[in-house]
N, C-alpha and C. Protein backbone atom coordinates (compact mmCIF):
# COMPACT_ATOMS: atom_id res chain seq x y z
N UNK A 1 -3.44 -21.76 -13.03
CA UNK A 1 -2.80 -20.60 -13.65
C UNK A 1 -1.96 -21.07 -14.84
N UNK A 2 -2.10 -20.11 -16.04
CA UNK A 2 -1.12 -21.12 -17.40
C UNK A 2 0.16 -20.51 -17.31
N UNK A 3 0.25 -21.99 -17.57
CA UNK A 3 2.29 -21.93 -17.18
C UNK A 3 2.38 -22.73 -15.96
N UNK A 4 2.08 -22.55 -15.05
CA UNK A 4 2.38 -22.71 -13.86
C UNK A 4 1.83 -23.90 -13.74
N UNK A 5 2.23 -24.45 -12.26
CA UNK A 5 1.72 -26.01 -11.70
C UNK A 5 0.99 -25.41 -10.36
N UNK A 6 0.62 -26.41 -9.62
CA UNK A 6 -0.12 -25.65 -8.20
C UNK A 6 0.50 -26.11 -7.13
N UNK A 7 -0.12 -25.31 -5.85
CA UNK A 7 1.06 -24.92 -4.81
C UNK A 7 0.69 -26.52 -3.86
N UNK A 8 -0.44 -26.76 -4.18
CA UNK A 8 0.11 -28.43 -3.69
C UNK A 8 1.03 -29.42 -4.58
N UNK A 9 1.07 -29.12 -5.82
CA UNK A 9 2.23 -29.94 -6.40
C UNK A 9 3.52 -29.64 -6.02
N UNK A 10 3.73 -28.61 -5.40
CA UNK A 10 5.32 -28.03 -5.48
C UNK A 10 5.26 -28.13 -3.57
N UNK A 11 4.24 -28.48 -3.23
CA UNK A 11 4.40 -29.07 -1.37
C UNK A 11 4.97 -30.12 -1.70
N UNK A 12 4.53 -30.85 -2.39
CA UNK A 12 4.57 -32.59 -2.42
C UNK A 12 5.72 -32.54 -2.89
N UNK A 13 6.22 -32.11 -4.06
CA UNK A 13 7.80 -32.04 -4.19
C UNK A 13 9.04 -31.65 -3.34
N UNK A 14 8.14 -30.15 -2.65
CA UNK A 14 9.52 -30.09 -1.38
C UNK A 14 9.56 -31.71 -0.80
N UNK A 15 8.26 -32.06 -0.18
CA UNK A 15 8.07 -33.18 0.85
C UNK A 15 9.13 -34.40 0.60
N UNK A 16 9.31 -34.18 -0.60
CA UNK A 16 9.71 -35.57 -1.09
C UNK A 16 11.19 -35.08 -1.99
N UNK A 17 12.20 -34.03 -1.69
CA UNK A 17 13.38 -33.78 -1.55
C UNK A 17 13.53 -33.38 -2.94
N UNK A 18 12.37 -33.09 -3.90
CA UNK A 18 13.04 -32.09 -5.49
C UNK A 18 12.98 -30.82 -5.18
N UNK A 19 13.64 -30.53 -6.27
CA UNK A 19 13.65 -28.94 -6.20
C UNK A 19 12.49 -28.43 -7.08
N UNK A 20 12.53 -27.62 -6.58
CA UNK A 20 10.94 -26.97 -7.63
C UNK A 20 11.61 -25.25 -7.55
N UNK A 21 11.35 -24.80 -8.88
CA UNK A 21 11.29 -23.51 -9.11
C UNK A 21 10.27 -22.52 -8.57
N UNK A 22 10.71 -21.05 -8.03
CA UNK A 22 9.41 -20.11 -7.66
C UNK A 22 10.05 -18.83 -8.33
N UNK A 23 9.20 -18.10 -9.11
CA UNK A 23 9.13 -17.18 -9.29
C UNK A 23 8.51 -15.74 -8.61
N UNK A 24 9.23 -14.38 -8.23
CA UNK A 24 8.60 -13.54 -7.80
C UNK A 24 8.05 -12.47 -8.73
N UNK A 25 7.06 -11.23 -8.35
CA UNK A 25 6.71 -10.55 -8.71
C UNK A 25 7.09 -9.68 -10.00
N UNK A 26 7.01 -9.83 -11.34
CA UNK A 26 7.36 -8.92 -12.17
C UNK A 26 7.99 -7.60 -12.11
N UNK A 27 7.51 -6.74 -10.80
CA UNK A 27 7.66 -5.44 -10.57
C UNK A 27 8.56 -5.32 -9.07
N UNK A 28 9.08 -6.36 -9.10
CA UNK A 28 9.84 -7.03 -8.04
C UNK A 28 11.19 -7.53 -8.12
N UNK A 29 11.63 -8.42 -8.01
CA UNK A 29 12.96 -8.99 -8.50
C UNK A 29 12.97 -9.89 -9.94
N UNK A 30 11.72 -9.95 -10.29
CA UNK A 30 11.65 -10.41 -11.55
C UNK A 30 12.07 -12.00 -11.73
N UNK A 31 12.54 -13.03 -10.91
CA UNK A 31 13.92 -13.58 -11.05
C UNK A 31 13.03 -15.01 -10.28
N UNK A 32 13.56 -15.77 -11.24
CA UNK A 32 13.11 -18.07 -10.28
C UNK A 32 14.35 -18.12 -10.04
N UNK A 33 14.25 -18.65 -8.95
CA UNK A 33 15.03 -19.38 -8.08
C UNK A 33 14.91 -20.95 -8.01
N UNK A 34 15.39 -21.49 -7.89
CA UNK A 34 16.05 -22.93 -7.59
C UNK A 34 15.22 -23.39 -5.88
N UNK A 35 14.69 -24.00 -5.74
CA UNK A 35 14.43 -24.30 -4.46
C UNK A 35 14.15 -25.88 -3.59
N UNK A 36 14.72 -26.39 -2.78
CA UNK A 36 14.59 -27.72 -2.07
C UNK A 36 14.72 -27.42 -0.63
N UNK A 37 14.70 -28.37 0.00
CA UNK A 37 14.68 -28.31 1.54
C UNK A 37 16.42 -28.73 1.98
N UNK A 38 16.91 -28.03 3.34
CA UNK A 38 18.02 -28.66 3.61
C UNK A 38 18.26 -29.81 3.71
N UNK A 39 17.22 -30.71 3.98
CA UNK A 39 17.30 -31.90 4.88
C UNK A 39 17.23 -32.43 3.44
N UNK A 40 16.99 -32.25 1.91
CA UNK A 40 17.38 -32.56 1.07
C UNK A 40 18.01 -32.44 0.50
N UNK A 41 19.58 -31.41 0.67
CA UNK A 41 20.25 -30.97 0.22
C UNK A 41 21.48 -31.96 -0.20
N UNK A 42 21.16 -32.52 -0.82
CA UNK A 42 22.52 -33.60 -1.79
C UNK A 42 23.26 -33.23 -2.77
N UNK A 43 24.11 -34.24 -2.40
CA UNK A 43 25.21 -33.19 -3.54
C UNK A 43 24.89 -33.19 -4.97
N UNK A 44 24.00 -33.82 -5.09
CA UNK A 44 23.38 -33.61 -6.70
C UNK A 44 22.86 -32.40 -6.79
N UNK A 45 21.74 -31.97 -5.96
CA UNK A 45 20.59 -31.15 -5.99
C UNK A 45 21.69 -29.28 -5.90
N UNK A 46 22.60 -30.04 -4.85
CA UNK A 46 23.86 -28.55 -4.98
C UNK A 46 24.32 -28.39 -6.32
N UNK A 47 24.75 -29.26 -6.84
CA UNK A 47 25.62 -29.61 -8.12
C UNK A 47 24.49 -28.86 -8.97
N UNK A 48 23.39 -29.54 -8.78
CA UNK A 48 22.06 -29.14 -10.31
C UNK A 48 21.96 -27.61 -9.84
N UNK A 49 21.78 -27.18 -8.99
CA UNK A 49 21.93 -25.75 -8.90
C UNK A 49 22.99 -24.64 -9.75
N UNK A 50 24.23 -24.88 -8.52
CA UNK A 50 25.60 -24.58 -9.41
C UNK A 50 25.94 -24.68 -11.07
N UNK A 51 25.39 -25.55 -11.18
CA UNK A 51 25.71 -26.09 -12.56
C UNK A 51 24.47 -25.56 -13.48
N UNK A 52 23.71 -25.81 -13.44
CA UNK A 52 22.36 -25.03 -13.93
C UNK A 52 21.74 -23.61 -13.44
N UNK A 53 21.54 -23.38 -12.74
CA UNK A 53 21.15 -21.92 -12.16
C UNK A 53 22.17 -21.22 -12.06
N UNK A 54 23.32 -21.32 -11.62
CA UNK A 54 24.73 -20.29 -11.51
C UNK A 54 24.61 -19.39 -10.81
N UNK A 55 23.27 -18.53 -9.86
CA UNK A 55 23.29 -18.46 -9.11
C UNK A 55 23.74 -18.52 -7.56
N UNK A 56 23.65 -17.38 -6.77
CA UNK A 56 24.65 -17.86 -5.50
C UNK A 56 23.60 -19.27 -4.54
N UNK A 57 24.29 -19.62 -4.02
CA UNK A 57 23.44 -20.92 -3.38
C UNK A 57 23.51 -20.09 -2.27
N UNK A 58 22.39 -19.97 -1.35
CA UNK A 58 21.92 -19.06 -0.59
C UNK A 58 20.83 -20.41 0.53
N UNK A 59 20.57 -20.28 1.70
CA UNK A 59 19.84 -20.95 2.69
C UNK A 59 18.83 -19.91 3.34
N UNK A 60 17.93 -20.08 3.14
CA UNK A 60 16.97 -19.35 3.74
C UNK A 60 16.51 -20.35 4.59
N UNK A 61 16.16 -19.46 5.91
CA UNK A 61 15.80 -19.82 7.16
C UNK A 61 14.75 -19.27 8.50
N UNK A 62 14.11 -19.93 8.91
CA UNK A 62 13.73 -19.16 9.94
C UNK A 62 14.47 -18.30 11.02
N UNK A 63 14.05 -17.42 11.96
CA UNK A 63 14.70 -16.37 12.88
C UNK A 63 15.00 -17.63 13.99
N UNK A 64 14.24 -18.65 14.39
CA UNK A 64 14.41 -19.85 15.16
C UNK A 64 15.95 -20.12 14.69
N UNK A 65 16.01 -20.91 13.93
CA UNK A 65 17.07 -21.45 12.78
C UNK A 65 18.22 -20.88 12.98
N UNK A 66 18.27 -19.72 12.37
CA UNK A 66 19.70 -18.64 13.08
C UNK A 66 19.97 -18.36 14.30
N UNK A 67 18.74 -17.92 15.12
CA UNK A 67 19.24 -17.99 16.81
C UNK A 67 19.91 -19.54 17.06
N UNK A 68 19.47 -20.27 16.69
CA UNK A 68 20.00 -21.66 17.05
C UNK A 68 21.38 -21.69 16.73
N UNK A 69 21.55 -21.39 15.81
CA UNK A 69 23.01 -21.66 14.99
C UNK A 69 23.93 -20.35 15.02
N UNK A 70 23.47 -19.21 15.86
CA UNK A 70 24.06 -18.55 16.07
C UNK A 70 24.87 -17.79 15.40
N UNK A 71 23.55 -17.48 14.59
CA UNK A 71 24.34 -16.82 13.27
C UNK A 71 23.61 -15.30 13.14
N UNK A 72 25.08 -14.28 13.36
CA UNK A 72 24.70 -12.68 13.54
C UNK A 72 24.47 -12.14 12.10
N UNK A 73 23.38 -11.18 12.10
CA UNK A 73 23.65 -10.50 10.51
C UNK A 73 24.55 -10.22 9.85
N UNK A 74 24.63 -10.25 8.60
CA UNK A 74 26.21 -9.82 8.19
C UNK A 74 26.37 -7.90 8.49
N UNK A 75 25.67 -7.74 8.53
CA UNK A 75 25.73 -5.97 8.57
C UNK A 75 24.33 -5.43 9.11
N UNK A 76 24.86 -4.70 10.24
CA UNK A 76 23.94 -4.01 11.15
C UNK A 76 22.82 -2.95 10.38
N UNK A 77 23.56 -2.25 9.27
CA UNK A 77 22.53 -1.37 8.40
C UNK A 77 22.27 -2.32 7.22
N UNK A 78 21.27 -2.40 6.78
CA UNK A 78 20.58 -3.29 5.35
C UNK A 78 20.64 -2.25 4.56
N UNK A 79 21.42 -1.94 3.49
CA UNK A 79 21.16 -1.34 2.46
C UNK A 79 20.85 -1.76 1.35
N UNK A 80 20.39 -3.12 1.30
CA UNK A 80 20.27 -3.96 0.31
C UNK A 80 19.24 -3.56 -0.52
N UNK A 81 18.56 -3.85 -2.12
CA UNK A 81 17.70 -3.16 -2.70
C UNK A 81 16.24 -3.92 -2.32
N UNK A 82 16.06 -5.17 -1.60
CA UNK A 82 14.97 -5.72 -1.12
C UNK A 82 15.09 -5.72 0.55
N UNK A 83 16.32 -5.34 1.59
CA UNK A 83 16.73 -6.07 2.83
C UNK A 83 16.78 -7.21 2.88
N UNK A 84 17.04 -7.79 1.61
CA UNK A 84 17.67 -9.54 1.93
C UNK A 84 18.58 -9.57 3.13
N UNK A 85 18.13 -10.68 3.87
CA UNK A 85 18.83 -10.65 5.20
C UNK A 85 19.93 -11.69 5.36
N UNK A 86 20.76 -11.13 5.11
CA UNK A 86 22.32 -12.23 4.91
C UNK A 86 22.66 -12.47 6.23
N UNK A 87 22.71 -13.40 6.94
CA UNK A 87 23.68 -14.00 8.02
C UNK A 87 25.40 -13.65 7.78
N UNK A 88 25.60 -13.89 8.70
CA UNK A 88 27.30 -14.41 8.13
C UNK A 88 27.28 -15.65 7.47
N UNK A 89 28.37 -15.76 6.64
CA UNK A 89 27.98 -17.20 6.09
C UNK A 89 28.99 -18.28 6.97
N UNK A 90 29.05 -19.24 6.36
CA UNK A 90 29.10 -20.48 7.05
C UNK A 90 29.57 -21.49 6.83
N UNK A 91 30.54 -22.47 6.77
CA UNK A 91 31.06 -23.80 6.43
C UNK A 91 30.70 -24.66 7.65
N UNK A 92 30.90 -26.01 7.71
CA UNK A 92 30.74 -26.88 8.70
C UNK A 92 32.57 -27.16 9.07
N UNK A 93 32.51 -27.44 10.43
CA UNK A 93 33.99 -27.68 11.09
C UNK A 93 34.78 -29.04 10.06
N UNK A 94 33.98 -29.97 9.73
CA UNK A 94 34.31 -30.93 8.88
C UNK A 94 34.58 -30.31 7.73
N UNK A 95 34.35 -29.76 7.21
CA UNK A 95 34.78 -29.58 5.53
C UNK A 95 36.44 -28.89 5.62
N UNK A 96 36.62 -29.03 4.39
CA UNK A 96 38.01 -28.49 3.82
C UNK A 96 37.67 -27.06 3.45
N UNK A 97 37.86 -26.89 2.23
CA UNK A 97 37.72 -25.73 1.85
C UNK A 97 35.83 -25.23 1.51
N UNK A 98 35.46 -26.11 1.46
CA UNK A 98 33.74 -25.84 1.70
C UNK A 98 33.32 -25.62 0.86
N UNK A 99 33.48 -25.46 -0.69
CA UNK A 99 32.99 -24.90 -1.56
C UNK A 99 32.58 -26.26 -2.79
N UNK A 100 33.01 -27.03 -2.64
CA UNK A 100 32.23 -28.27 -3.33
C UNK A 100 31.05 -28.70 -3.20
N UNK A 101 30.65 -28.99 -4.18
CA UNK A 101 29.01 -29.65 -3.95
C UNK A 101 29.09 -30.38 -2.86
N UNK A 102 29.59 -31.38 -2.60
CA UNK A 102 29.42 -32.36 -1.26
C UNK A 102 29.42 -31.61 0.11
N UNK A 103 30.70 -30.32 -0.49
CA UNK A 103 30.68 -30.30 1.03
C UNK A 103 29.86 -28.71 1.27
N UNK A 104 29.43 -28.51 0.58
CA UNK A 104 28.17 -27.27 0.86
C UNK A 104 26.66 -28.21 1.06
N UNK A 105 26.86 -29.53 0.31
CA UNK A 105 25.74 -29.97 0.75
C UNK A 105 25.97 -30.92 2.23
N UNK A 106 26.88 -30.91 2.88
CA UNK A 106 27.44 -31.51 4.03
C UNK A 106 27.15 -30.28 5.57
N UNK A 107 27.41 -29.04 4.93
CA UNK A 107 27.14 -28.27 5.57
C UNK A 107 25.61 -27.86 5.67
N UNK A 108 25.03 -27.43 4.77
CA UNK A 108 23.27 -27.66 4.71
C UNK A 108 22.75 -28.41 5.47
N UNK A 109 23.13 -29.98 5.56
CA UNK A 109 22.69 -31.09 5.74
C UNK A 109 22.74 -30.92 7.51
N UNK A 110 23.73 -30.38 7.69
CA UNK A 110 24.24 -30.56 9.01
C UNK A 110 23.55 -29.37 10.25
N UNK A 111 22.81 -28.20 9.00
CA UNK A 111 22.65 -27.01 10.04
C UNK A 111 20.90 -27.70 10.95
N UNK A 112 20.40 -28.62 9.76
CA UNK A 112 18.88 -28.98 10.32
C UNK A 112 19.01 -30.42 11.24
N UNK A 113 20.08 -30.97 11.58
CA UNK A 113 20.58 -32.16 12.02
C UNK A 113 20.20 -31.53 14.07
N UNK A 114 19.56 -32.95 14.82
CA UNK A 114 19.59 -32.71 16.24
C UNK A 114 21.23 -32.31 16.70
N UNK A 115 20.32 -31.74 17.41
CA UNK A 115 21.72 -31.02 18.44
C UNK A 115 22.76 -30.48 17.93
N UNK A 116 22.71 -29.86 16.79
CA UNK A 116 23.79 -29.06 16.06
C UNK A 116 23.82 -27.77 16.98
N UNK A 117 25.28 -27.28 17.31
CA UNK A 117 25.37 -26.58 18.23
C UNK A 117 26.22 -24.81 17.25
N UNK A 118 26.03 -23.96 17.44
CA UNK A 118 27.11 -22.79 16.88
C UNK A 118 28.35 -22.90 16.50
N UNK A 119 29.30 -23.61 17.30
CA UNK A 119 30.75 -23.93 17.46
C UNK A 119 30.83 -25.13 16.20
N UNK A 120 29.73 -25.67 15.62
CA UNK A 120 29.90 -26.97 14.85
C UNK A 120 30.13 -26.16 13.25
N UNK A 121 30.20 -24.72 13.40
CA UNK A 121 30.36 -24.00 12.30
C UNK A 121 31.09 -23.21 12.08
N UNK A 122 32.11 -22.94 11.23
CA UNK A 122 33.84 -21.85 10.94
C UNK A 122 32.65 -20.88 10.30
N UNK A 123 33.08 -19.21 10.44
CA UNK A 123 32.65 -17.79 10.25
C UNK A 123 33.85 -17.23 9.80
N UNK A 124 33.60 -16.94 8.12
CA UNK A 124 32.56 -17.11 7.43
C UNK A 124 33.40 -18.32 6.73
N UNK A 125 32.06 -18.56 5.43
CA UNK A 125 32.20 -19.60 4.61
C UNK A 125 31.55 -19.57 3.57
N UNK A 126 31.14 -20.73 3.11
CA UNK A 126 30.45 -20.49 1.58
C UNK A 126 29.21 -20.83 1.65
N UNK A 127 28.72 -20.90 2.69
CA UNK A 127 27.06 -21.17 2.52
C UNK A 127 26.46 -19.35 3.27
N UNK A 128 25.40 -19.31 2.51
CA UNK A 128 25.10 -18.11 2.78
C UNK A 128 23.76 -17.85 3.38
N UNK A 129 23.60 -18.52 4.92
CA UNK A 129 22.19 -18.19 5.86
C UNK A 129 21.36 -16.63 5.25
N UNK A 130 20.25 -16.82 5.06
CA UNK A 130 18.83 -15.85 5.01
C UNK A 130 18.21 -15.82 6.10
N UNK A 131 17.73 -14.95 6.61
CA UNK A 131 16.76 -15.06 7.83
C UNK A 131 15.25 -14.42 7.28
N UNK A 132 14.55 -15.24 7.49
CA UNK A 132 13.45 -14.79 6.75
C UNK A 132 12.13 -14.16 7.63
N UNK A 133 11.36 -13.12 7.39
CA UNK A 133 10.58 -12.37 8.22
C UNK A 133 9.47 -13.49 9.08
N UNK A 134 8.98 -13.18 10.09
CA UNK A 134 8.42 -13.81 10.70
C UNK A 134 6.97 -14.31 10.22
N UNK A 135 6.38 -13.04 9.50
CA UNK A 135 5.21 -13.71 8.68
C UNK A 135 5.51 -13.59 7.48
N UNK A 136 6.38 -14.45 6.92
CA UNK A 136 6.65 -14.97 6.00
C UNK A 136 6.20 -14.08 4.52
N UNK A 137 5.72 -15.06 3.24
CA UNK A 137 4.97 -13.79 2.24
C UNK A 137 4.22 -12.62 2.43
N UNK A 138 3.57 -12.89 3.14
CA UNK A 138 2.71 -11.52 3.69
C UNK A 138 3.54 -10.44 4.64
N UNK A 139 4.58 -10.76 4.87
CA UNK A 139 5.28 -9.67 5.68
C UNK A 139 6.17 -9.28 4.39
N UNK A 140 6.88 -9.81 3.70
CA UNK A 140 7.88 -9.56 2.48
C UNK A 140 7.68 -11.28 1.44
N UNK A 141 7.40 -10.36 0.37
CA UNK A 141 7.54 -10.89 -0.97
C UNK A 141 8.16 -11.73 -1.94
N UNK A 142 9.37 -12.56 -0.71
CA UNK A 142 10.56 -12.84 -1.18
C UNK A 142 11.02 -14.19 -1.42
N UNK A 143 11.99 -14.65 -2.16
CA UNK A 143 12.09 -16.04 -2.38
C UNK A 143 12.63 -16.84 -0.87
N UNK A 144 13.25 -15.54 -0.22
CA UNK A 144 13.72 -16.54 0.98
C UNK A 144 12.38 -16.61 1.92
N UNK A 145 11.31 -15.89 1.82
CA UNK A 145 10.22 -16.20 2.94
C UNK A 145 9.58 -17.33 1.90
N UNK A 146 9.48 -17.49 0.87
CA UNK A 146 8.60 -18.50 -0.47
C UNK A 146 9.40 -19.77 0.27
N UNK A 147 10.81 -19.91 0.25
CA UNK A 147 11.09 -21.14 0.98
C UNK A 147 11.04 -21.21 2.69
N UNK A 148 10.71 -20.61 3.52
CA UNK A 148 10.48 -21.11 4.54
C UNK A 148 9.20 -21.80 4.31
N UNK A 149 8.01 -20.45 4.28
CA UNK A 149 6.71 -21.29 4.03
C UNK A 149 6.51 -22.21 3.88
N UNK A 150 6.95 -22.53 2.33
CA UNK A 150 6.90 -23.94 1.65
C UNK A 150 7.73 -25.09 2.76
N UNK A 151 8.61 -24.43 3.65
CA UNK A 151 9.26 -25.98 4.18
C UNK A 151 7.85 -25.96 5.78
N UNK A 152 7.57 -24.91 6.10
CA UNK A 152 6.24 -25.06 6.70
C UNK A 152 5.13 -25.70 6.31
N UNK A 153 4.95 -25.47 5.22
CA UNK A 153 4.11 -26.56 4.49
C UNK A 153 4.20 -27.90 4.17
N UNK A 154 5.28 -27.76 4.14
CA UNK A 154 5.71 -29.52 4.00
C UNK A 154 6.02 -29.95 5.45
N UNK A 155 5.70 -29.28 6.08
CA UNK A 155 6.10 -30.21 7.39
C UNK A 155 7.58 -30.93 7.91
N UNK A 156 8.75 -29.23 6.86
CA UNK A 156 10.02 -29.99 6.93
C UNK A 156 10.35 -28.84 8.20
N UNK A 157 12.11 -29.18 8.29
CA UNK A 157 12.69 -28.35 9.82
C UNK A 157 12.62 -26.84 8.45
N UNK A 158 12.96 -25.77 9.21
CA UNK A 158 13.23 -24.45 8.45
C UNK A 158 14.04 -23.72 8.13
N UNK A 159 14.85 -24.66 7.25
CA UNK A 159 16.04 -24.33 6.39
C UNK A 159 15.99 -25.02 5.11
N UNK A 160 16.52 -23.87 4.14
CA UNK A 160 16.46 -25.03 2.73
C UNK A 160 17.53 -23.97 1.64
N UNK A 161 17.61 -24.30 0.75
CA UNK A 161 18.37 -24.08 -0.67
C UNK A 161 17.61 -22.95 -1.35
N UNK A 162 18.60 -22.19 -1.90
CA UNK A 162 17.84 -21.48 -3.16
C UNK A 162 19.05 -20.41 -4.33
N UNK A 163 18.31 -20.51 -5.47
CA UNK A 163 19.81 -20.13 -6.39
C UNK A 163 18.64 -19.49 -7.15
N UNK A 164 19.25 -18.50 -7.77
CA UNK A 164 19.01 -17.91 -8.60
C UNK A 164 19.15 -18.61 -10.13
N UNK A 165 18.12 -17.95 -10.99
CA UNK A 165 18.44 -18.83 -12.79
C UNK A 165 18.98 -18.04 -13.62
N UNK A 166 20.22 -17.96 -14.04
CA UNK A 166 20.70 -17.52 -14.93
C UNK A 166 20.45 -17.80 -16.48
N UNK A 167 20.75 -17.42 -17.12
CA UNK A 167 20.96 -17.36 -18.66
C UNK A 167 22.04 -18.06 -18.80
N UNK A 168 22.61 -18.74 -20.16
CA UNK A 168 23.71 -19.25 -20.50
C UNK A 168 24.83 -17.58 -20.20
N UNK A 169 24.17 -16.53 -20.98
CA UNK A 169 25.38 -15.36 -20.89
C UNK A 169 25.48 -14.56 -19.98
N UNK A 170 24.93 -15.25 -18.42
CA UNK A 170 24.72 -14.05 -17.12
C UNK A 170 23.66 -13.78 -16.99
N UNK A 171 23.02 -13.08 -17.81
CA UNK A 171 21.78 -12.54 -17.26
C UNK A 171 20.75 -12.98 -16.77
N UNK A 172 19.49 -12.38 -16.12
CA UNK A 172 18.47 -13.31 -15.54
C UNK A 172 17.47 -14.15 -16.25
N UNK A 173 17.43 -15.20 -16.11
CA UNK A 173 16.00 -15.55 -16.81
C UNK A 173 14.99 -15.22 -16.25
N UNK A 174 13.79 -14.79 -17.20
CA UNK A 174 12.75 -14.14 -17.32
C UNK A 174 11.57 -15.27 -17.14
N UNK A 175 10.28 -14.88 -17.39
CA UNK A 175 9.41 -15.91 -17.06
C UNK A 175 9.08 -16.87 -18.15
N UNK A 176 8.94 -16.37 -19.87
CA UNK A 176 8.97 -17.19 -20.78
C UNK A 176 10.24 -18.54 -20.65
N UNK A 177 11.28 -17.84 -20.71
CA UNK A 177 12.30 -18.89 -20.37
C UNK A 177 12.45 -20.04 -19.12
N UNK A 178 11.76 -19.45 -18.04
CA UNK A 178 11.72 -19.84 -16.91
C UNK A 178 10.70 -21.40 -17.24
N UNK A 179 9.86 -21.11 -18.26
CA UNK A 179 8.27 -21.95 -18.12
C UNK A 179 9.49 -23.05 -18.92
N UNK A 180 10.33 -22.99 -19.74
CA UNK A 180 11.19 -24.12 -20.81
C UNK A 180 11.99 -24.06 -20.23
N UNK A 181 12.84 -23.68 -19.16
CA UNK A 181 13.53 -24.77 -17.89
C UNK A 181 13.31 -25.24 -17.59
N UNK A 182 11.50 -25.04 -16.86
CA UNK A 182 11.04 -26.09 -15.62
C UNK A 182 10.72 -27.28 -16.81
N UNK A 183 10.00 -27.07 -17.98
CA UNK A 183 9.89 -28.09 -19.23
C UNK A 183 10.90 -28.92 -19.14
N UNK A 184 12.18 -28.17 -19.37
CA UNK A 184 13.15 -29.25 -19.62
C UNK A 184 13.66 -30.38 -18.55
N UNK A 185 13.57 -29.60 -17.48
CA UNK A 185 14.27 -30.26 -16.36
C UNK A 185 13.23 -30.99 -15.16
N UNK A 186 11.86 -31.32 -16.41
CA UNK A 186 10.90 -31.63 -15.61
C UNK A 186 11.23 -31.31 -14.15
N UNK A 187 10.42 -29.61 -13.85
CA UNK A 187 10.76 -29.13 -12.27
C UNK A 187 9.07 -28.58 -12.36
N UNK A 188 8.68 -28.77 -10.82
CA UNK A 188 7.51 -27.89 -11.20
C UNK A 188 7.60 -26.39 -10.64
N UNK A 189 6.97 -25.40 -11.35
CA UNK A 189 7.37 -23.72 -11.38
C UNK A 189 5.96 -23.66 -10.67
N UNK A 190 5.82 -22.65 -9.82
CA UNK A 190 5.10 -21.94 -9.13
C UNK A 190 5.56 -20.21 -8.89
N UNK A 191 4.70 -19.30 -8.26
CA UNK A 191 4.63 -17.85 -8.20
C UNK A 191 4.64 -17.56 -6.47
N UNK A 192 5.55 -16.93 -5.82
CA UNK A 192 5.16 -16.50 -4.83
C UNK A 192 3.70 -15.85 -5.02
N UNK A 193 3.12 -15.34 -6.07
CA UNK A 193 1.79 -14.40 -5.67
C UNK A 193 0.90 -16.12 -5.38
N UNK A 194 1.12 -16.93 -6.04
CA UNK A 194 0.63 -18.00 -5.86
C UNK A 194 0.38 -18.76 -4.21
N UNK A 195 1.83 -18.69 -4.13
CA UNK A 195 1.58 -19.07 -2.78
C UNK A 195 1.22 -18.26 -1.54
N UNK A 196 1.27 -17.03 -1.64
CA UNK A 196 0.45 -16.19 -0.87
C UNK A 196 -1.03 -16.57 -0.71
N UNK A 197 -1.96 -16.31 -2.21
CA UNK A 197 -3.50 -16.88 -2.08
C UNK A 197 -3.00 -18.07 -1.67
N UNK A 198 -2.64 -19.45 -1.86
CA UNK A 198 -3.23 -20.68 -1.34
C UNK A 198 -2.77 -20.34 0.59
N UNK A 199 -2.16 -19.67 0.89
CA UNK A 199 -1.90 -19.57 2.35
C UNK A 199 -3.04 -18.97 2.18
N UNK A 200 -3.30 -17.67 2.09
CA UNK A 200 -4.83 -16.78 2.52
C UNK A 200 -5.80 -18.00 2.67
N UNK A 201 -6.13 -18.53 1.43
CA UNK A 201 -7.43 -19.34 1.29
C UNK A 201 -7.40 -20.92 2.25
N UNK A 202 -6.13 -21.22 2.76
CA UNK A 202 -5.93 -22.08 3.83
C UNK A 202 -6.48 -21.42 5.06
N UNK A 203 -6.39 -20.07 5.70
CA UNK A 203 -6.12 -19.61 6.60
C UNK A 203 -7.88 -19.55 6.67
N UNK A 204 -8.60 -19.01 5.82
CA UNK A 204 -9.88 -18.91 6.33
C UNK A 204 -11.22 -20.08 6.74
């Protein structure tokens, strides 16, 4: 597809702890996101977010993932304009004030870690759990089901990173702009519609 890279290049990149950009639907949220796996979540990769995307740093996750960690919706009615599914959010018992790169990436780091238990986490905080639909793209369209998948695909646990791309003046970047980010910041860009077909055409 022109512009774009393919959805095994951007496996192999989760696999191997970069972030890779995904874009959704035009007639949709319009909007790339920032995306890596938790278990790669370093304080660089937080930092390159924050600092470049400006975007909220957001964790999308499986329904596994949150039952585990024991994390309730933030609000019983979704009135949201997609039902993005916000958890409560979250700091780790170790951090200070939680909002630094290190220690949002300390907390990330810590939700995909053995035997992490509910109590190992203060409510609320600055990391912001997604719970993402059970069949993933094909159930909803969304960047937080685009990163579970993808950490399904990579064969990582099912939690990971994702930020939105801003403009230098706020606003969203669009897809022309989007293709001379991923340029610049050698990232590779992919399409949720993208990764929908390569799941279909896996599946048969």
């Amino acid at each position: 597809m022109e512009n774009f890279n393919t959805i095994k290049e951007a496996i192999n990149d989760i696999r191997n702890g970069k972030i890779i950009i995904v874009t959704d639907d035009p007639d949709r949220e319009n909007e790339g996101d920032l995306i890596c796996a938790a278990e790669f979540a370093t304080p660089k990769n937080v930092n390159f977010m924050a600092s470049y995307a400006k975007g909220l740093i957001c964790m999308p996750m499986s329904a596994a993932m949150t039952e585990k960690l024991g994390l309730a919706q933030m609000v019983k009615n979704n009135t949201d304009n997609h039902t993005t599914a916000f958890t409560v959010s979250i700091d780790h018992v170790d951090t200070t004030t939680g909002i630094s790169a290190h220690e949002r990436s300390y907390t990330a780091i810590k939700c995909v870690e053995e035997g992490v238990n509910p109590e190992d986490f203060r409510r609320p905080g600055h990391m912001f759990p997604l719970e993402a639909k059970a069949g993933g793209v094909f159930e909803r369209e969304g960047h937080t089901e685009a990163t579970v998948d993808f950490l399904r695909l990579a064969g990582l646990k099912e939690a990971g990173l994702c930020c939105e791309i801003m403009r230098e003046d706020g606003t969203m970047m669009r897809k022309s702009e989007l293709i001379q980010f991923a340029k610049h910041h050698n990232l590779t860009f992919v399409t949720v519609k993208q990764l929908k077909e390569y799941m279909n055409d896996t599946r048969k």
